[in-house]
PDB file of N, CA and C in Angstrom:
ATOM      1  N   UNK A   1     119.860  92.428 109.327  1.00  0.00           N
ATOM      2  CA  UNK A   1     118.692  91.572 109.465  1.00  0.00           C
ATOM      3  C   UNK A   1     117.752  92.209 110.480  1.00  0.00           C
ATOM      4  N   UNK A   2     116.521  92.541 110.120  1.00  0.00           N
ATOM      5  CA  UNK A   2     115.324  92.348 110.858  1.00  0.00           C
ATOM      6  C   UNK A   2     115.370  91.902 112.356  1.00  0.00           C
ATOM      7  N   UNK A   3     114.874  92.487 113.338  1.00  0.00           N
ATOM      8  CA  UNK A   3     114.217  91.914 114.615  1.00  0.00           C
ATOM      9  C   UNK A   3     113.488  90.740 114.341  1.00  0.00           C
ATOM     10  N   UNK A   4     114.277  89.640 115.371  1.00  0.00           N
ATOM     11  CA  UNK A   4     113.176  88.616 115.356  1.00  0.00           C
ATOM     12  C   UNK A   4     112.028  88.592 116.067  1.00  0.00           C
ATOM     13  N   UNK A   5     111.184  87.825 115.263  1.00  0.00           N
ATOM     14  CA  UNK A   5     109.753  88.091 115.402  1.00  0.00           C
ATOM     15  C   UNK A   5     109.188  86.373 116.054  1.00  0.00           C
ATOM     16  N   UNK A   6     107.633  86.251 116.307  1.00  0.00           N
ATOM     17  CA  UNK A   6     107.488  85.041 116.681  1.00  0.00           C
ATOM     18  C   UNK A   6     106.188  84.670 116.193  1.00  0.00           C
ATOM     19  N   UNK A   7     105.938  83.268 116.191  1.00  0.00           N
ATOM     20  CA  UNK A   7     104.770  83.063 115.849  1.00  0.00           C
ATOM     21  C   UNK A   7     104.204  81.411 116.561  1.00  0.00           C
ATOM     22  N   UNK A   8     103.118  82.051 117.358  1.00  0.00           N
ATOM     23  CA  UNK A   8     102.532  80.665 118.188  1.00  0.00           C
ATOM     24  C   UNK A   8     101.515  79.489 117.216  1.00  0.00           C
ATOM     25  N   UNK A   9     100.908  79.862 115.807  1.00  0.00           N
ATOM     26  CA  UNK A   9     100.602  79.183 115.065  1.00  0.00           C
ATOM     27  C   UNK A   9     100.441  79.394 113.384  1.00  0.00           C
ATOM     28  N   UNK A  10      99.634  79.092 112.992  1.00  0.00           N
ATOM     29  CA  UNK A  10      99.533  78.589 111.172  1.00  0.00           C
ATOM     30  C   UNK A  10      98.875  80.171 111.057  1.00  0.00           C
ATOM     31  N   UNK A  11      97.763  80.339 112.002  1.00  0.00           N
ATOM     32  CA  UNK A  11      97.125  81.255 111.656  1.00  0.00           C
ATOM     33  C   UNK A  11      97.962  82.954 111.617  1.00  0.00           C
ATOM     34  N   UNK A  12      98.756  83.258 112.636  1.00  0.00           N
ATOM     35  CA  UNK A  12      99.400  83.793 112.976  1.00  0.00           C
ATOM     36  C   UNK A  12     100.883  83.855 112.229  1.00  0.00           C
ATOM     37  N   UNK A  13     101.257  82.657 111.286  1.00  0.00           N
ATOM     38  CA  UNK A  13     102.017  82.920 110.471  1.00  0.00           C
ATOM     39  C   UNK A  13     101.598  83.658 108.968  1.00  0.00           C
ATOM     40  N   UNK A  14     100.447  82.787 108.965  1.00  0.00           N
ATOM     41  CA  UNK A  14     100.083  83.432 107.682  1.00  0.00           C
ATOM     42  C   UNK A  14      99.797  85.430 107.492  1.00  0.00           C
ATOM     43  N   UNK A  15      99.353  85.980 108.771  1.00  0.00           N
ATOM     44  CA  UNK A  15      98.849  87.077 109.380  1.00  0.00           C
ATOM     45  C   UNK A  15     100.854  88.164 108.913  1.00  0.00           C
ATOM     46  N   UNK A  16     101.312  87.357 109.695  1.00  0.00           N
ATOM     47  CA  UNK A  16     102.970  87.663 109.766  1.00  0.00           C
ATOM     48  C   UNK A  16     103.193  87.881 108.400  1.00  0.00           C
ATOM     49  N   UNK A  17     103.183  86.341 107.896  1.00  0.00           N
ATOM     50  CA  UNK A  17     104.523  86.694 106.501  1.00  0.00           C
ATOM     51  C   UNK A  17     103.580  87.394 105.374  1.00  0.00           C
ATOM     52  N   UNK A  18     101.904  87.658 105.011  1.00  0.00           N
ATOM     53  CA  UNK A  18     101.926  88.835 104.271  1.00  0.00           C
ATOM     54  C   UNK A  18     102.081  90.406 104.323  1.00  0.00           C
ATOM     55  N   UNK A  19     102.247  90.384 106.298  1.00  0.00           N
ATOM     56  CA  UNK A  19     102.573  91.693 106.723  1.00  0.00           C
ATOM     57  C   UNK A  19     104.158  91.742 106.134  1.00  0.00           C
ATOM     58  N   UNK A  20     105.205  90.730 106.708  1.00  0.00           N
ATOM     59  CA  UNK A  20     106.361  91.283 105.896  1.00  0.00           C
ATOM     60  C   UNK A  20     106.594  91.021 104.238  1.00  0.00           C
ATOM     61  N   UNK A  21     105.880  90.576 103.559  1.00  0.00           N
ATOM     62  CA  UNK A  21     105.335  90.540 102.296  1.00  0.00           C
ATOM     63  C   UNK A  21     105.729  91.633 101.711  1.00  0.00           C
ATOM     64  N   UNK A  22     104.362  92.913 102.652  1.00  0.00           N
ATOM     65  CA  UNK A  22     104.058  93.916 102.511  1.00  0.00           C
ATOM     66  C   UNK A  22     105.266  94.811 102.496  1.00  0.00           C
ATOM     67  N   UNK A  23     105.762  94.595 103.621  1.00  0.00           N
ATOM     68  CA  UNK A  23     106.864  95.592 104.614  1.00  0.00           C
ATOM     69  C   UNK A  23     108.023  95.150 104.344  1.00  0.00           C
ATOM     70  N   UNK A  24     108.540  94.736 103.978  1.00  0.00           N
ATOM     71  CA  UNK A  24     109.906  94.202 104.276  1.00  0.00           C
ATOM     72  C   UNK A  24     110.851  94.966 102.492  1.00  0.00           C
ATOM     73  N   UNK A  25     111.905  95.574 102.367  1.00  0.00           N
ATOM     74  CA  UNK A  25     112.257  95.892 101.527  1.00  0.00           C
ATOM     75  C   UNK A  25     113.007  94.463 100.641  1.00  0.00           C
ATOM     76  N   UNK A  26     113.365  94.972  99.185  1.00  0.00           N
ATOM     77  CA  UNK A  26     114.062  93.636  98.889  1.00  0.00           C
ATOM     78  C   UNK A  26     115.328  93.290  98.625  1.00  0.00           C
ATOM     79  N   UNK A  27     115.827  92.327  99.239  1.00  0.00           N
ATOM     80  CA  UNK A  27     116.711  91.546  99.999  1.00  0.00           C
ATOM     81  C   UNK A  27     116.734  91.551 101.228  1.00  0.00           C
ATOM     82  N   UNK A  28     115.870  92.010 102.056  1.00  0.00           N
ATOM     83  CA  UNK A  28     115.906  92.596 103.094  1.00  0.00           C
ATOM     84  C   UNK A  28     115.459  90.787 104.128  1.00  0.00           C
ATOM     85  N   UNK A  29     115.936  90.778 105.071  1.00  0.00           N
ATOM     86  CA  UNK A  29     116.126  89.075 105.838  1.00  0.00           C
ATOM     87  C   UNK A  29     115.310  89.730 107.458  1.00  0.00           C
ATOM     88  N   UNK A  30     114.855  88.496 107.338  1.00  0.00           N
ATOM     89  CA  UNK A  30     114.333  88.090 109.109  1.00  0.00           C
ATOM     90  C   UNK A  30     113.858  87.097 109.927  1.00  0.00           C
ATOM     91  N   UNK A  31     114.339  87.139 110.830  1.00  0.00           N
ATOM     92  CA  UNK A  31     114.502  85.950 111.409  1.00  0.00           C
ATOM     93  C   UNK A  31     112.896  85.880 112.376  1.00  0.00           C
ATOM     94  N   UNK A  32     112.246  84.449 112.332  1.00  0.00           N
ATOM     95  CA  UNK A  32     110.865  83.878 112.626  1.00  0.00           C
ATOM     96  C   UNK A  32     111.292  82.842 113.656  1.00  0.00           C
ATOM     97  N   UNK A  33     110.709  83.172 115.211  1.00  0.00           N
ATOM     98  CA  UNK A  33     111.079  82.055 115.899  1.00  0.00           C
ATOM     99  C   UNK A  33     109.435  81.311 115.736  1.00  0.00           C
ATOM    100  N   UNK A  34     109.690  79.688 115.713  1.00  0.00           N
ATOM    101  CA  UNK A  34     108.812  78.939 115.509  1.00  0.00           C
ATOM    102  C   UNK A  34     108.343  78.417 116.776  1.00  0.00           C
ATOM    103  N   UNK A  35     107.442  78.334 117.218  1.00  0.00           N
ATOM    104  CA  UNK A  35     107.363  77.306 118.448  1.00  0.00           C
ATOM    105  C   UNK A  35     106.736  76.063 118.456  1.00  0.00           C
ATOM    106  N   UNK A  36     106.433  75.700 117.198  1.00  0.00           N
ATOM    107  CA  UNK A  36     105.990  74.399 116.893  1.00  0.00           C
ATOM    108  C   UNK A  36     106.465  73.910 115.884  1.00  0.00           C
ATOM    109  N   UNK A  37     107.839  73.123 116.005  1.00  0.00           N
ATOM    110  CA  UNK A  37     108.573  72.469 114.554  1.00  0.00           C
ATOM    111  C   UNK A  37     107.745  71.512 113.746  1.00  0.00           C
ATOM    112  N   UNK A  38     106.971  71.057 114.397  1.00  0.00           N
ATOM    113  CA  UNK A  38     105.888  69.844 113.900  1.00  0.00           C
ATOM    114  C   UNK A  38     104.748  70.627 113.113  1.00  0.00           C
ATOM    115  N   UNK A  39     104.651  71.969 112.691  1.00  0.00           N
ATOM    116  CA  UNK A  39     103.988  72.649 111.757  1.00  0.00           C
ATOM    117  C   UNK A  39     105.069  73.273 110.862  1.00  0.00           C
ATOM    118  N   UNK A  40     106.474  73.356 110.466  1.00  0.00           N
ATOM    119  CA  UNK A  40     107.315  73.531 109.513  1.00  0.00           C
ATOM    120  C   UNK A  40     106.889  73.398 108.183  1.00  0.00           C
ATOM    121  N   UNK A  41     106.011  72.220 107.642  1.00  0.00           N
ATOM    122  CA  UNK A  41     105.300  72.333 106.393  1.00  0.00           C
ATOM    123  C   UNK A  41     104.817  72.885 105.864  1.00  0.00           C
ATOM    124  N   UNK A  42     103.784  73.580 106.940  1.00  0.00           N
ATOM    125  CA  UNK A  42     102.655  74.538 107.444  1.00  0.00           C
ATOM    126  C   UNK A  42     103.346  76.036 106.573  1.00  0.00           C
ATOM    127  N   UNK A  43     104.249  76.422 107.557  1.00  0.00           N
ATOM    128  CA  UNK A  43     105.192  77.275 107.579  1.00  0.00           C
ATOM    129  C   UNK A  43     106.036  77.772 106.366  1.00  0.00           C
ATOM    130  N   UNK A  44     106.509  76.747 105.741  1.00  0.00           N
ATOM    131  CA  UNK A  44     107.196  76.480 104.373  1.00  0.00           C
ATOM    132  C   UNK A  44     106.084  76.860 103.371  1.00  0.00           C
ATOM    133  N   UNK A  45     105.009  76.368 103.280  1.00  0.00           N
ATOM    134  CA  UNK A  45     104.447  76.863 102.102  1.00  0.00           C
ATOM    135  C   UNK A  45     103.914  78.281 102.833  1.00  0.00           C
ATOM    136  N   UNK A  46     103.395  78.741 103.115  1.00  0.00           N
ATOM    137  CA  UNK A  46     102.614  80.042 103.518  1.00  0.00           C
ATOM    138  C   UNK A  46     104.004  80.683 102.928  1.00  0.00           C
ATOM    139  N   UNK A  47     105.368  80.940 103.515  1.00  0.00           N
ATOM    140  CA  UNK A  47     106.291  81.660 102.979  1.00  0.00           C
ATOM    141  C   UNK A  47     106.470  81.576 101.565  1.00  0.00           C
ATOM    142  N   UNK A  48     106.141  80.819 100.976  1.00  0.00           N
ATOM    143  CA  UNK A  48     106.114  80.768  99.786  1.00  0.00           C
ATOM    144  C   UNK A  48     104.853  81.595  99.015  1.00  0.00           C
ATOM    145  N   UNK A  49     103.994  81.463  99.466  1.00  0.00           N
ATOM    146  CA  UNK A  49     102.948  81.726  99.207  1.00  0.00           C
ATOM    147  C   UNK A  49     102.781  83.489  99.105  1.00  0.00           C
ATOM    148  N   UNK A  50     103.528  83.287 100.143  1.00  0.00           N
ATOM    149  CA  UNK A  50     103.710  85.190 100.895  1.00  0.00           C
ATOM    150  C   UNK A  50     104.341  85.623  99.888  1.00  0.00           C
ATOM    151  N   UNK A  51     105.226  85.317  98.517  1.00  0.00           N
ATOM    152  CA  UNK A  51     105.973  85.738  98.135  1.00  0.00           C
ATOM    153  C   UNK A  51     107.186  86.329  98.637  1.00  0.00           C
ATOM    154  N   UNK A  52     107.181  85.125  99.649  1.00  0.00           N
ATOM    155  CA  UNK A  52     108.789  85.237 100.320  1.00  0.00           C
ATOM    156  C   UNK A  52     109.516  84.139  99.928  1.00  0.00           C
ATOM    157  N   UNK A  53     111.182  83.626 100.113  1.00  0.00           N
ATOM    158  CA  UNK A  53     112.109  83.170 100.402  1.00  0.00           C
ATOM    159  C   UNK A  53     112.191  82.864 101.954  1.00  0.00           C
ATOM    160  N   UNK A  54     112.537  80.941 101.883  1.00  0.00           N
ATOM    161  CA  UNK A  54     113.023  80.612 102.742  1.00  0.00           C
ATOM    162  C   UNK A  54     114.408  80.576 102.546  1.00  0.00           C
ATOM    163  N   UNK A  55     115.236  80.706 103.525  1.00  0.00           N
ATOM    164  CA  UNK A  55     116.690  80.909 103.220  1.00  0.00           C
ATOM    165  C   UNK A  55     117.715  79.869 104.263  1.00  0.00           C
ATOM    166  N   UNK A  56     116.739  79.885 105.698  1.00  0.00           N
ATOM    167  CA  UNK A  56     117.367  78.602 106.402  1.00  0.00           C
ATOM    168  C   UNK A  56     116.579  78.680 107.481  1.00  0.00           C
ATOM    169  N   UNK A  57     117.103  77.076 108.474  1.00  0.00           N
ATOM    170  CA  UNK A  57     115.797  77.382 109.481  1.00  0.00           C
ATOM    171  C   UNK A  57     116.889  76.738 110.106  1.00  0.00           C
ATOM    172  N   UNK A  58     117.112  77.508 111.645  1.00  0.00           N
ATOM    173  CA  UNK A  58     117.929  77.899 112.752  1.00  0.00           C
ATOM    174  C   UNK A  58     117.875  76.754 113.719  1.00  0.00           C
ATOM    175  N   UNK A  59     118.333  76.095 114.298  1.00  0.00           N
ATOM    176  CA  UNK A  59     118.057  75.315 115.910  1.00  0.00           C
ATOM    177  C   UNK A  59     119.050  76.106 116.780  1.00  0.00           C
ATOM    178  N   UNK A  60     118.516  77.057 117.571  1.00  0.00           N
ATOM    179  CA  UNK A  60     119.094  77.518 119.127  1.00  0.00           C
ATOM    180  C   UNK A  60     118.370  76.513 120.205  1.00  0.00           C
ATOM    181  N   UNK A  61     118.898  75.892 120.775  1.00  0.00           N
ATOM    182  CA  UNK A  61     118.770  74.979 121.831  1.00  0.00           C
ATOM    183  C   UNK A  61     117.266  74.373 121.529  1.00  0.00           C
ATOM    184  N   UNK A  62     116.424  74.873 122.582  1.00  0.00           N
ATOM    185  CA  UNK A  62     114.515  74.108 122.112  1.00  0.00           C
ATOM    186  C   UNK A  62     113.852  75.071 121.204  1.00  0.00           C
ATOM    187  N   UNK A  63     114.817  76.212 120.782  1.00  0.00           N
ATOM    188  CA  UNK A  63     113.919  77.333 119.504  1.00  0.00           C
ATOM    189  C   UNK A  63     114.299  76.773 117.866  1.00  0.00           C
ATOM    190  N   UNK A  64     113.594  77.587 117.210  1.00  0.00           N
ATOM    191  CA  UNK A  64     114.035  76.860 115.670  1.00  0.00           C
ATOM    192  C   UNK A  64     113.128  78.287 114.938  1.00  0.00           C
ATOM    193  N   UNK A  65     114.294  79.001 114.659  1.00  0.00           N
ATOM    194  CA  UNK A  65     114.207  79.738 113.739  1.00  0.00           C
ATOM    195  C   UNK A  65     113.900  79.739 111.902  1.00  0.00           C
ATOM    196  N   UNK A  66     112.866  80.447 111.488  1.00  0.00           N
ATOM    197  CA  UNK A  66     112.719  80.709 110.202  1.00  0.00           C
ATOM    198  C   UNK A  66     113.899  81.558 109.276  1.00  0.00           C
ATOM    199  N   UNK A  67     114.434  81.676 108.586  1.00  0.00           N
ATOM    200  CA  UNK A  67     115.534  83.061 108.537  1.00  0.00           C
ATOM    201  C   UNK A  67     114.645  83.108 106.705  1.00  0.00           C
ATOM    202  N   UNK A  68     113.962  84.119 106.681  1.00  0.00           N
ATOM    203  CA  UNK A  68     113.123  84.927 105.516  1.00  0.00           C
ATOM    204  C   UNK A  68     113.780  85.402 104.826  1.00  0.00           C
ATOM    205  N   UNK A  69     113.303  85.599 103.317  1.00  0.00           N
ATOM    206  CA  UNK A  69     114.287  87.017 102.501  1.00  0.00           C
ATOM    207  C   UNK A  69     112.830  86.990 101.735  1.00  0.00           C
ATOM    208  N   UNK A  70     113.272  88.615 101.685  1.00  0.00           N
ATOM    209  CA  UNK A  70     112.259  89.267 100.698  1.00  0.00           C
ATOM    210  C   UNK A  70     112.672  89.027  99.179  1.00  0.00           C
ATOM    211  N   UNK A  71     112.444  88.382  98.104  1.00  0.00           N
ATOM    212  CA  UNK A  71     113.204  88.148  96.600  1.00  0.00           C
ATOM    213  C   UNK A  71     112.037  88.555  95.704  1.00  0.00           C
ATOM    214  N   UNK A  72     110.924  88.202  95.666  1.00  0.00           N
ATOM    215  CA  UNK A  72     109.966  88.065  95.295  1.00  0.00           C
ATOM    216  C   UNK A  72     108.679  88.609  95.107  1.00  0.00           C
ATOM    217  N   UNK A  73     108.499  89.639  96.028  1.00  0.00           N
ATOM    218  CA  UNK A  73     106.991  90.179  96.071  1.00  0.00           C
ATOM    219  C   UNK A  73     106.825  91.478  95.263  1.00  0.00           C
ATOM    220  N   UNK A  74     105.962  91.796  95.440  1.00  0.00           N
ATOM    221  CA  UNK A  74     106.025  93.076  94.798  1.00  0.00           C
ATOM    222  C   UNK A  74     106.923  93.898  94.636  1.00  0.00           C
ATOM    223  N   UNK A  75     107.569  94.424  95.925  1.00  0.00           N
ATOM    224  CA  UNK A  75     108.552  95.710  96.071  1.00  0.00           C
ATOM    225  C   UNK A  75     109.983  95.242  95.068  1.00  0.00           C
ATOM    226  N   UNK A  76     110.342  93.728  94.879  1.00  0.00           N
ATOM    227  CA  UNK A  76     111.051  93.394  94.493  1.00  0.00           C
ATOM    228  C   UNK A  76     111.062  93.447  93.041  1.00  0.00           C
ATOM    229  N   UNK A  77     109.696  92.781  92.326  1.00  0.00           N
ATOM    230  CA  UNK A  77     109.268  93.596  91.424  1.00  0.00           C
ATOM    231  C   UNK A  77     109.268  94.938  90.790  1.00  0.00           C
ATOM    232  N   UNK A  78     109.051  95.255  91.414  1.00  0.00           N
ATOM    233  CA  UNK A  78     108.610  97.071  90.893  1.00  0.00           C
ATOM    234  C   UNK A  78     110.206  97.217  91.146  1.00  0.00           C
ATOM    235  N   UNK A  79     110.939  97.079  91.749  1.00  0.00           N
ATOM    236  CA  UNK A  79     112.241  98.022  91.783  1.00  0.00           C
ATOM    237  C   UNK A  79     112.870  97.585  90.697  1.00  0.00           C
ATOM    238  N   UNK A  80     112.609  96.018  90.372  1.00  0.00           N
ATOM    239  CA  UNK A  80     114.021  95.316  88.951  1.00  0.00           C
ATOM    240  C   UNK A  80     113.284  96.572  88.009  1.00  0.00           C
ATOM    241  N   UNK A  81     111.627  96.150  87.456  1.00  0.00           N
ATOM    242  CA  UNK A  81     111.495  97.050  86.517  1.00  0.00           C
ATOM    243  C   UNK A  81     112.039  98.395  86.585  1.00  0.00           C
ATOM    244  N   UNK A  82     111.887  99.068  87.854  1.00  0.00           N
ATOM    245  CA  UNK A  82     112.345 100.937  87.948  1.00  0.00           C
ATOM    246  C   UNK A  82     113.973 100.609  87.250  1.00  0.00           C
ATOM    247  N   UNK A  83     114.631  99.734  87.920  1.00  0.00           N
ATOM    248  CA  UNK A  83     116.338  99.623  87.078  1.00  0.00           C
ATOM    249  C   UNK A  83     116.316  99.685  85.689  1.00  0.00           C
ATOM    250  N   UNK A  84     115.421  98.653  84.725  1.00  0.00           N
ATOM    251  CA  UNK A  84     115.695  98.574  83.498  1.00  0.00           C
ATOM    252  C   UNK A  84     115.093  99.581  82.982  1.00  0.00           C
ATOM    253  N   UNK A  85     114.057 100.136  83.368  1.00  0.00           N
ATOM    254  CA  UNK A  85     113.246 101.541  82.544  1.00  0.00           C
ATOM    255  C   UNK A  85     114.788 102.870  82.941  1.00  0.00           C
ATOM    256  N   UNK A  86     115.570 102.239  83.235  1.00  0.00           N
ATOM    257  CA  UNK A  86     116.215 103.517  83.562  1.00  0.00           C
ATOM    258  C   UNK A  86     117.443 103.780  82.483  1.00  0.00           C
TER     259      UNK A  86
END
């Protein structure tokens, strides 16, 4: 799994999860510390949106982790097709 990463709002998530959108290989997981649970909605769709996977969301004491998977986006794409053309 990925270095966890952080994010202080909506705007800044959205900024995040199409960078790991971008970046992130597929199946590839990472963990998102949240600092505002009361935007989780927020949060939930943008990952979706990102063409990511939510997979679970963490409580360490006052933190609350995102835990991401890449399933979906492009790279994930393009690789099923590279398998079956093969």
């Amino acid at each position: 799994m990925r270095a966890r990463r952080s994010v202080r709002s909506v705007k800044e998530a959205k900024e995040l999860f199409t960078e790991l959108s971008d970046a992130m290989e597929c199946g590839e997981r990472v963990k998102v510390l949240i600092e505002d649970i009361s935007k989780i909605h927020e949060y939930v769709e943008l990952v979706i949106k990102s063409k990511l996977s939510l997979i679970d969301v963490e409580e360490a004491g006052k933190n609350y982790y995102l835990v991401i998977e890449n399933r979906f986006s492009n790279r994930c794409v393009q690789n099923d097709r590279e398998s079956r053309d093969r």
